[in-house]
Protein backbone atom coordinates (compact mmCIF):
# COMPACT_ATOMS: atom_id res chain seq x y z
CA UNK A 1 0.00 0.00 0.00
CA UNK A 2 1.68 3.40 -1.15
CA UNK A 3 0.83 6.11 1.20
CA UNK A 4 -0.38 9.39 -0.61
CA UNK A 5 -0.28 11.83 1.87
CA UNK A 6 2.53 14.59 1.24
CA UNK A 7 4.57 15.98 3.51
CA UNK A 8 2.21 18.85 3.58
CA UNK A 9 -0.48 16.58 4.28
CA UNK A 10 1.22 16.21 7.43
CA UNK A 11 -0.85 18.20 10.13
CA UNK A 12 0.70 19.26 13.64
CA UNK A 13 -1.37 17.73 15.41
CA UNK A 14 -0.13 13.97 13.67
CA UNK A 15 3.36 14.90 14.44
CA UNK A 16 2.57 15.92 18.16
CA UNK A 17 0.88 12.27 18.21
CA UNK A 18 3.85 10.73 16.61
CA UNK A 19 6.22 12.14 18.93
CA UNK A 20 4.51 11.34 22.10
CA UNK A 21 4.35 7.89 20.81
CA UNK A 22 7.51 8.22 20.30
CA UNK A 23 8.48 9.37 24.07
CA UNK A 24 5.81 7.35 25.26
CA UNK A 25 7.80 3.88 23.60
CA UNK A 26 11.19 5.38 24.77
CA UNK A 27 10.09 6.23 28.37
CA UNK A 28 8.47 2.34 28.20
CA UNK A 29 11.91 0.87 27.20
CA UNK A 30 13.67 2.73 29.58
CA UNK A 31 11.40 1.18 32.33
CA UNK A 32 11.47 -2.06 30.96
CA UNK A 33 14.92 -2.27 31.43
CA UNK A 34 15.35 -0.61 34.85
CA UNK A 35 12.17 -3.21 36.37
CA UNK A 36 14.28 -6.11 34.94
CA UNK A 37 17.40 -4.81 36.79
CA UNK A 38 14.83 -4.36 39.89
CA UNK A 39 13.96 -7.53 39.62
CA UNK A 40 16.86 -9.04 39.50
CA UNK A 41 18.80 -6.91 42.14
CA UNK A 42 17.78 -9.13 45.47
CA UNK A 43 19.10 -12.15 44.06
CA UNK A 44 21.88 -10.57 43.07
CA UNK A 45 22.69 -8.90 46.53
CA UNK A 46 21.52 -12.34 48.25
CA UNK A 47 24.33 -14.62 46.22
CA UNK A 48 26.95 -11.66 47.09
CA UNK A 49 26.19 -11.72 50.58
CA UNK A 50 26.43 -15.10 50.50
CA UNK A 51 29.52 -15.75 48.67
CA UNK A 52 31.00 -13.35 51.57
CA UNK A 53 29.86 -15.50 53.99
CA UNK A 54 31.35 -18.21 52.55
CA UNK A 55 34.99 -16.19 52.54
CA UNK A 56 34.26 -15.89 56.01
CA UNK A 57 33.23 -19.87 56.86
CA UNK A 58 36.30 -20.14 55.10
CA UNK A 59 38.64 -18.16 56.51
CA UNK A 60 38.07 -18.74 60.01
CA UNK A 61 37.97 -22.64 58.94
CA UNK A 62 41.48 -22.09 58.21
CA UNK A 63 42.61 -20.39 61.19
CA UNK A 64 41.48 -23.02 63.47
CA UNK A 65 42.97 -25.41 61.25
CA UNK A 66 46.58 -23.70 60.92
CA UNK A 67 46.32 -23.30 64.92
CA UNK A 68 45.76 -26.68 65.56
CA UNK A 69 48.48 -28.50 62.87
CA UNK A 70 51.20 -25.93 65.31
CA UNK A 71 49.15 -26.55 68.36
CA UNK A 72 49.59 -30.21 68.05
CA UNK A 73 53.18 -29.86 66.36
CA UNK A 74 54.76 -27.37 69.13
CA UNK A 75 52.94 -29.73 71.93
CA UNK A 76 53.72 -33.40 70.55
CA UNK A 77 57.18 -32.37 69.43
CA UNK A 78 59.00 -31.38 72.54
CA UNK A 79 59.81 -28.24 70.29
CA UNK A 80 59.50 -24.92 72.25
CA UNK A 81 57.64 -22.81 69.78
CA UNK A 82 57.85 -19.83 72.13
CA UNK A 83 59.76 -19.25 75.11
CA UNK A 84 57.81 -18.49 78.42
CA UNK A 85 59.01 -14.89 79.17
CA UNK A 86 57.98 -13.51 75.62
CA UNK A 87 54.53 -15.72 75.53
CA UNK A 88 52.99 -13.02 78.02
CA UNK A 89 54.19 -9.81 76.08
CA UNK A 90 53.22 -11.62 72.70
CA UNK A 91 49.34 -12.76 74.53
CA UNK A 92 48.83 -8.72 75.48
CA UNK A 93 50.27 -7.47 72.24
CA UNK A 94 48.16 -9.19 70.00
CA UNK A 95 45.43 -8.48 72.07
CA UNK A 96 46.00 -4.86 71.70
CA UNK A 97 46.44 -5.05 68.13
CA UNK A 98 43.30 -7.32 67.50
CA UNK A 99 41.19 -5.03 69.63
CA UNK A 100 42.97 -1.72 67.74
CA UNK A 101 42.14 -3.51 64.16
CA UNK A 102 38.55 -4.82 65.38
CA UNK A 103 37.70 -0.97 66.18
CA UNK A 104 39.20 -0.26 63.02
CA UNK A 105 36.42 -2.10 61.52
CA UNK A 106 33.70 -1.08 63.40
CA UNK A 107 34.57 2.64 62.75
CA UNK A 108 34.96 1.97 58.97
CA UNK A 109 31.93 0.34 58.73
CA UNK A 110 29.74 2.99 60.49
CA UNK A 111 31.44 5.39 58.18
CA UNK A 112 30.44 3.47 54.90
CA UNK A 113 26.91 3.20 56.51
CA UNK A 114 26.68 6.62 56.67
CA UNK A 115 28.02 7.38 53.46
CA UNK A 116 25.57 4.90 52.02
CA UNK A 117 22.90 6.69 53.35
CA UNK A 118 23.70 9.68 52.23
CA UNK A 119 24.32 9.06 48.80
CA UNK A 120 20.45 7.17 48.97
CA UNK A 121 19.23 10.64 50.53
CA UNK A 122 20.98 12.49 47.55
CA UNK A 123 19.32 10.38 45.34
CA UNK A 124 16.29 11.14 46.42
CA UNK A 125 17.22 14.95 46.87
CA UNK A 126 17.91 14.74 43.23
CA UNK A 127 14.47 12.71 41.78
CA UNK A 128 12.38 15.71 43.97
CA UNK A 129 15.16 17.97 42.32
CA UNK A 130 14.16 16.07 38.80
CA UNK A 131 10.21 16.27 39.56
CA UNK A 132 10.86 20.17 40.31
CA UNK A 133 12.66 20.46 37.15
CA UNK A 134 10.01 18.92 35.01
CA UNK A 135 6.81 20.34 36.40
CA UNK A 136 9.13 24.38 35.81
CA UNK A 137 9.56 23.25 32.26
CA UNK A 138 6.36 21.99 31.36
CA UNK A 139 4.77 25.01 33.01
CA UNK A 140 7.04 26.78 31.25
CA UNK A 141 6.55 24.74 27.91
CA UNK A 142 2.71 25.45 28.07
CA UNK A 143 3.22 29.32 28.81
CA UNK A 144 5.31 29.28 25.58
CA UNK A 145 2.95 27.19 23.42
CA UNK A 146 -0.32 29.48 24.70
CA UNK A 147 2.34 32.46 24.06
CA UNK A 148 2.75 30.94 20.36
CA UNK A 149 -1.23 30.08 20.09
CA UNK A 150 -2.11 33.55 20.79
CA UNK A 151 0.49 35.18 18.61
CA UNK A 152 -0.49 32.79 15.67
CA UNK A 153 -3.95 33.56 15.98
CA UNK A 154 -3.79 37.19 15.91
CA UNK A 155 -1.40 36.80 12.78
CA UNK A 156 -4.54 34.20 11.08
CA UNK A 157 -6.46 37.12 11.53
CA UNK A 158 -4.83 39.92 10.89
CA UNK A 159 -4.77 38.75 6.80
């Protein structure tokens, strides 16, 4: 089927309904993709989590395992792994350090916490920033267009 129409056939109001189907497919897509990244997001965070979890399991596993091959080694083979007047210092040393690394980590992670949050608060500073910035211009958009309407209308009948 050839289509006749000409391109001055073409009214305004057809291309105003051409481009909001236009925006109206794009804005579609655009949410199409972002729901399917929704959608897949908790699964995603749950395998993470628990692939660090595993790391952890794993880790400590072989701690206890490394401790108790030299446990049993130092003990079974009358081989005096440490000396008794440096066991004491070494006991309240690592203690110190363990406790100044374990507050370390607390402190860090409070801090990423926090900056978490605040970079979810911007976010939503900036969509009410975005919904501020859209009703303006479409305000301002439809001010314009009655601007244009009027001044068209007096120039239809001026002639």
């Amino acid at each position: 089927m050839v289509d006749n129409k000409s391109k001055d056939d073409i009214t305004p109001t057809t291309r105003s309904t051409e481009a909001a189907n236009l925006y109206d497919t794009v804005k579609q897509n655009y949410i199409r993709i972002l729901d399917e990244f929704t959608k897949a997001h908790p699964q995603y965070t749950q395998s993470v989590s628990n692939l660090q979890l595993d790391y952890f399991a794993a880790a400590k596993n072989t701690i206890q395992n490394m401790v108790s091959a030299q446990k049993m080694l130092a003990s079974h083979g009358n081989v005096p792994v440490v000396t008794p007047p440096y066991t004491d210092e070494f006991v309240k040393q690592s203690n110190e350090i363990t406790e100044n690394i374990v507050n370390a980590v607390r402190i860090n992670n409070q801090l990423t916490v926090n900056a978490i949050n605040a970079a979810a608060e911007n976010f939503r500073t900036l969509n009410r920033t975005i919904e501020s910035m859209t009703e303006f211009n479409t305000s301002a958009a439809k001010a314009w267009n009655s601007f244009l309407t009027a001044q068209q209308q007096q120039f239809l009948h001026k002639q």
